[in-house]
Protein backbone atom coordinates (compact mmCIF):
# COMPACT_ATOMS: atom_id res chain seq x y z
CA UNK A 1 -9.81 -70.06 65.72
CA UNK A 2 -6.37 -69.73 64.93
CA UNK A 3 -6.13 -72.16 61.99
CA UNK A 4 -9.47 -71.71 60.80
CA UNK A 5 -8.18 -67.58 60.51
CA UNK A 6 -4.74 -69.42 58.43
CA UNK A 7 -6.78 -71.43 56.57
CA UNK A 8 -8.80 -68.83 55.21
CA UNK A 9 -6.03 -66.44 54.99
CA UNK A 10 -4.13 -68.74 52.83
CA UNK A 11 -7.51 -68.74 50.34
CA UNK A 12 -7.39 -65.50 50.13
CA UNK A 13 -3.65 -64.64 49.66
CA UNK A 14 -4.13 -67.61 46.62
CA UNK A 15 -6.46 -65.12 45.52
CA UNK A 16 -5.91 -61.86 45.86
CA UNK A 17 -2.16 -61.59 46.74
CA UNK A 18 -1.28 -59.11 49.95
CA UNK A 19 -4.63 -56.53 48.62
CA UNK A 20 -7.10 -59.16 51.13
CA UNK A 21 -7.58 -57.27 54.08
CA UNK A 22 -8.30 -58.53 58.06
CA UNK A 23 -11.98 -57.31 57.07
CA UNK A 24 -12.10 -60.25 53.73
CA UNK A 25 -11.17 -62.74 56.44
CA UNK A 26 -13.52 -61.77 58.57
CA UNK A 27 -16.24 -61.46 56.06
CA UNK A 28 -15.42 -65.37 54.24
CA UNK A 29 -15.59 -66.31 58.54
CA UNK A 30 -18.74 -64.98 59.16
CA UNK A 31 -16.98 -63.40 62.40
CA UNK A 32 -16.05 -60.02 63.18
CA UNK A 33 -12.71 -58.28 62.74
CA UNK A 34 -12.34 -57.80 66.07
CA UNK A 35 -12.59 -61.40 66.65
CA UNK A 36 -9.64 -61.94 64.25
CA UNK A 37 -7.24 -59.30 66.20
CA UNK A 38 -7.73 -61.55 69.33
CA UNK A 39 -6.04 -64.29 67.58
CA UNK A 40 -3.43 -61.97 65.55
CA UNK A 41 -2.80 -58.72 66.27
CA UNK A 42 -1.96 -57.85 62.80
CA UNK A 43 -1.42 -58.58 58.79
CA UNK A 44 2.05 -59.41 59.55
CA UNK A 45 1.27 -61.46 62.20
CA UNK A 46 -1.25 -63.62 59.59
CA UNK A 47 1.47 -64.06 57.25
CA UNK A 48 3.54 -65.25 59.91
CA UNK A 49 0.85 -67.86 61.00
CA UNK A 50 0.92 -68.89 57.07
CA UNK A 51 4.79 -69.49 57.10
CA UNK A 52 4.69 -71.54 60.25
CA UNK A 53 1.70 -73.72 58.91
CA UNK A 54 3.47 -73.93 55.49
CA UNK A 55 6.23 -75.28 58.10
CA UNK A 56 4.20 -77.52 59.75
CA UNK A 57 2.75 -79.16 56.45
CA UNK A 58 6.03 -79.14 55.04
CA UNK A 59 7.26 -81.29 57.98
CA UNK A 60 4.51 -83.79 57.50
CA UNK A 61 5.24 -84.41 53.94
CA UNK A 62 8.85 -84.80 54.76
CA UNK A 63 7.70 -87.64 57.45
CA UNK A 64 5.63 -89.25 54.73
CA UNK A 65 8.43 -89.79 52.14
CA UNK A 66 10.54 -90.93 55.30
CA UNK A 67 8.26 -93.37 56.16
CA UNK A 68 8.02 -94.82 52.85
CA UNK A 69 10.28 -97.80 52.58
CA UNK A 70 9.00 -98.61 48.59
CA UNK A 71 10.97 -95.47 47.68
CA UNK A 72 14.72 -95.15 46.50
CA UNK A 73 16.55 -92.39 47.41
CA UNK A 74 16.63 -90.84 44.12
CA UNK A 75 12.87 -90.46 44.37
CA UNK A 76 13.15 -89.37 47.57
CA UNK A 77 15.43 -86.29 46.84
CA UNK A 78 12.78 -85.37 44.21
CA UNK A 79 9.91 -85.16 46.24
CA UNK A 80 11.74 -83.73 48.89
CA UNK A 81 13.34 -80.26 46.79
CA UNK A 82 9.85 -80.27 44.67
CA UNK A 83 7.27 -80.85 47.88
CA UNK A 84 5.08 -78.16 48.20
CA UNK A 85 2.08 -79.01 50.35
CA UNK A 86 -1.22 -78.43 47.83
CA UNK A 87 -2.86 -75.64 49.64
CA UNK A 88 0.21 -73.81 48.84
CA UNK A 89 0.21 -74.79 45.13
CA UNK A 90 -1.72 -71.93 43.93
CA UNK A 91 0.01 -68.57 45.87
CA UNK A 92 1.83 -67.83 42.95
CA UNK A 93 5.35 -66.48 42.38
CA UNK A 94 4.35 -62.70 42.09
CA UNK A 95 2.75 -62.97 45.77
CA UNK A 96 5.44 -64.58 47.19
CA UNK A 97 7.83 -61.72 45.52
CA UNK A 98 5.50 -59.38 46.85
CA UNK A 99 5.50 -60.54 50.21
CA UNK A 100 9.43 -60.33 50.15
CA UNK A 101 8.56 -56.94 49.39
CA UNK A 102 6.15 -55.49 51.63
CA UNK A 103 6.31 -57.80 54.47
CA UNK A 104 10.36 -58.75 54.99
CA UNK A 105 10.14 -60.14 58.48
CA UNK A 106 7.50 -62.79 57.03
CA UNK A 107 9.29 -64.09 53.91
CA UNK A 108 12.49 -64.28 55.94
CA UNK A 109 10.69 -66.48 58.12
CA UNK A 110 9.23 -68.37 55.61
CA UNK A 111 12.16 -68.51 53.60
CA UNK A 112 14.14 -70.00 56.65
CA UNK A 113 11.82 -73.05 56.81
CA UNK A 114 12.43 -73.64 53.48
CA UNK A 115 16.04 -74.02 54.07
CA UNK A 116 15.42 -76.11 57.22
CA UNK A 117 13.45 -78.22 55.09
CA UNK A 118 16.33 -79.23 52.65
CA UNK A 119 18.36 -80.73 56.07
CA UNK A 120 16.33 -84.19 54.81
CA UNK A 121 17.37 -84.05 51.31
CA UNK A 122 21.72 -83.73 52.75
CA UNK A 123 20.78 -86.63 54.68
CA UNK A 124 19.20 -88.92 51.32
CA UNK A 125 22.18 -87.09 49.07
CA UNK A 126 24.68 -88.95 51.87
CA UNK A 127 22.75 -92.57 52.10
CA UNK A 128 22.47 -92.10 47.95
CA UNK A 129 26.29 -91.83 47.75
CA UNK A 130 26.63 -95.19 50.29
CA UNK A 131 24.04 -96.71 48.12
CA UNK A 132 26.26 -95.82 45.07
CA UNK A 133 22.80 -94.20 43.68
CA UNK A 134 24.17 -90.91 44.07
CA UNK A 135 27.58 -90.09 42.88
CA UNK A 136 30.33 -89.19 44.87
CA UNK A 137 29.64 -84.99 45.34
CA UNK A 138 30.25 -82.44 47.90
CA UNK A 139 27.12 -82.29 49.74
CA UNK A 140 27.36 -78.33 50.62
CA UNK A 141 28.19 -77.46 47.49
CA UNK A 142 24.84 -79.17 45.58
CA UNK A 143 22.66 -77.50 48.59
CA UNK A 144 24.41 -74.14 48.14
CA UNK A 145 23.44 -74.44 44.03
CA UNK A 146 19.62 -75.66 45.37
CA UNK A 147 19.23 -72.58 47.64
CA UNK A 148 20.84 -70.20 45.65
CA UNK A 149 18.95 -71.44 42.67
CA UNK A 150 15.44 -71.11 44.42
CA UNK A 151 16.69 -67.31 46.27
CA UNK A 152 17.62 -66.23 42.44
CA UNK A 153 13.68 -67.64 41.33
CA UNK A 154 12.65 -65.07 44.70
CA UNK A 155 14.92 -62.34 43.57
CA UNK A 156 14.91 -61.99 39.90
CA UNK A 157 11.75 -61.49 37.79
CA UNK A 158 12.85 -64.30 35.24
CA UNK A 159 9.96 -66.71 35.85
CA UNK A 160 7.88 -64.06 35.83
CA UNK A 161 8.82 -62.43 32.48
CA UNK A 162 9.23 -65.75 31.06
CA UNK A 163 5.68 -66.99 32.26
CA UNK A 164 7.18 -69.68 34.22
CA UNK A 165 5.42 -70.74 37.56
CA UNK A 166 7.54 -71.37 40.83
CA UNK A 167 6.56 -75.18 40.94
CA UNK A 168 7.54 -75.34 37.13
CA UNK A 169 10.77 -74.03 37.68
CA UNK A 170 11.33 -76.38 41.09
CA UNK A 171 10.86 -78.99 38.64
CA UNK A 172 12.91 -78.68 36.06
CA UNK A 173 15.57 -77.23 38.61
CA UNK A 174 14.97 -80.60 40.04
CA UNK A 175 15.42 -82.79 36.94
CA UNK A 176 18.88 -80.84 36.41
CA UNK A 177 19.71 -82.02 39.84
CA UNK A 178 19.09 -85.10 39.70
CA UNK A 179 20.67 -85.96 36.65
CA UNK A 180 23.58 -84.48 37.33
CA UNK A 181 24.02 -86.32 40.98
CA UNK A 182 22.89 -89.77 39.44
CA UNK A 183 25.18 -92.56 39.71
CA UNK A 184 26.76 -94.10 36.43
C-alpha cells in the first residue's frame, strides 16, 4: 500500500505541484482517505516517502552504470551528475522550489540524497585521474562547484525566469564539467 500511495503521489505532484491533496490520492486509488493515513500520517510524511523512493531509484541507476563494464569513466560521470530516474523527469523546477518552500524538512531530506548520490561520481573523478581520462583536479573542490551549482538552480529563480528546465540545466552544467575535467 505504501508504494502504490508513492507511486500515485508522485503522479500527482508531476501534476499538480503541492495543491493535490490526501483526498486526490485517494480518489486516483479508488480507496478511502482514511486508508491512506494508515500508511502516512500526513502530507509531509508523503513527500518524505517520495524523497526516499527518489533515493531508492537513484541508487539503482547508480548500480546500473557500475555494473556496466562497456562504459569509460567519462561517461560514467555524466550519467551519474545528470541521472534522474524517469518518473521523476516531469516534477518540474517550480515544485521542487515550492516544496523547499512549504515543506523544509522534506526537501532537506531529499536534497541530502542528492548529495549522497554524488559519493559515486568522487570515486569515477579519482579512477578518471589514474586512467589519465580525467585531469589531475582537486576532487572537493569540482563537487563543491557541482553542489553549489545545483543548490543555486534550487535557490535562485534563474531557470525559471529564463524558461530553463532543471534537467536542461543538469545538462549543460554537466557538459561544462566535463570539459573542463577532460584529460588533454
Amino acid at each position: 500500500m505504501r508504494e502504490k500511495v508513492i507511486d500515485v503521489a508522485i503522479k500527482e505532484f508531476t501534476k499538480n505541484g503541492l495543491k493535490f491533496t490526501m483526498n486526490d490520492i485517494a480518489k486516483s486509488m479508488g480507496i478511502s482517505k482514511k486508508t491512506i493515513y494508515t500508511v502516512f500520517d500526513s502530507k509531509e510524511a508523503v513527500f518524505e516517502g517520495i524523497a526516499d523512493r527518489y533515493f531508492a531509484d537513484f541508487l539503482e541507476m547508480q548500480e546500473s552504470v557500475s555494473k556496466d563494464k562497456n562504459m569509460d569513466v567519462i561517461t560514467k560521470i555524466e550519467l551519474i551528475l545528470c541521472a534522474l530516474p524517469e518518473r521523476y523527469q516531469n516534477i518540474g523546477l517550480s515544485n521542487l522550489c515550492e516544496l523547499r518552500d512549504k515543506y523544509p524538512k522534506s526537501y532537506k531530506r531529499l536534497m541530502t540524497y542528492v548529495s549522497e548520490g554524488w559519493n559515486l561520481v568522487a570515486q569515477y573523478l579519482e579512477q578518471g585521474m589514474r586512467e589519465r581520462k580525467v585531469r589531475e583536479l582537486s576532487i572537493p573542490i569540482v563537487m563543491t562547484m557541482i553542489e553549489g551549482t545545483v543548490t543555486q538552480f534550487m535557490q535562485k529563480k534563474v531557470l525559471v525566469e529564463n524558461s530553463i528546465t532543471y534537467e536542461q540545466a543538469k545538462k549543460e552544467m554537466v557538459k561544462v564539467i566535463i570539459n573542463g575535467i577532460r584529460y588533454e
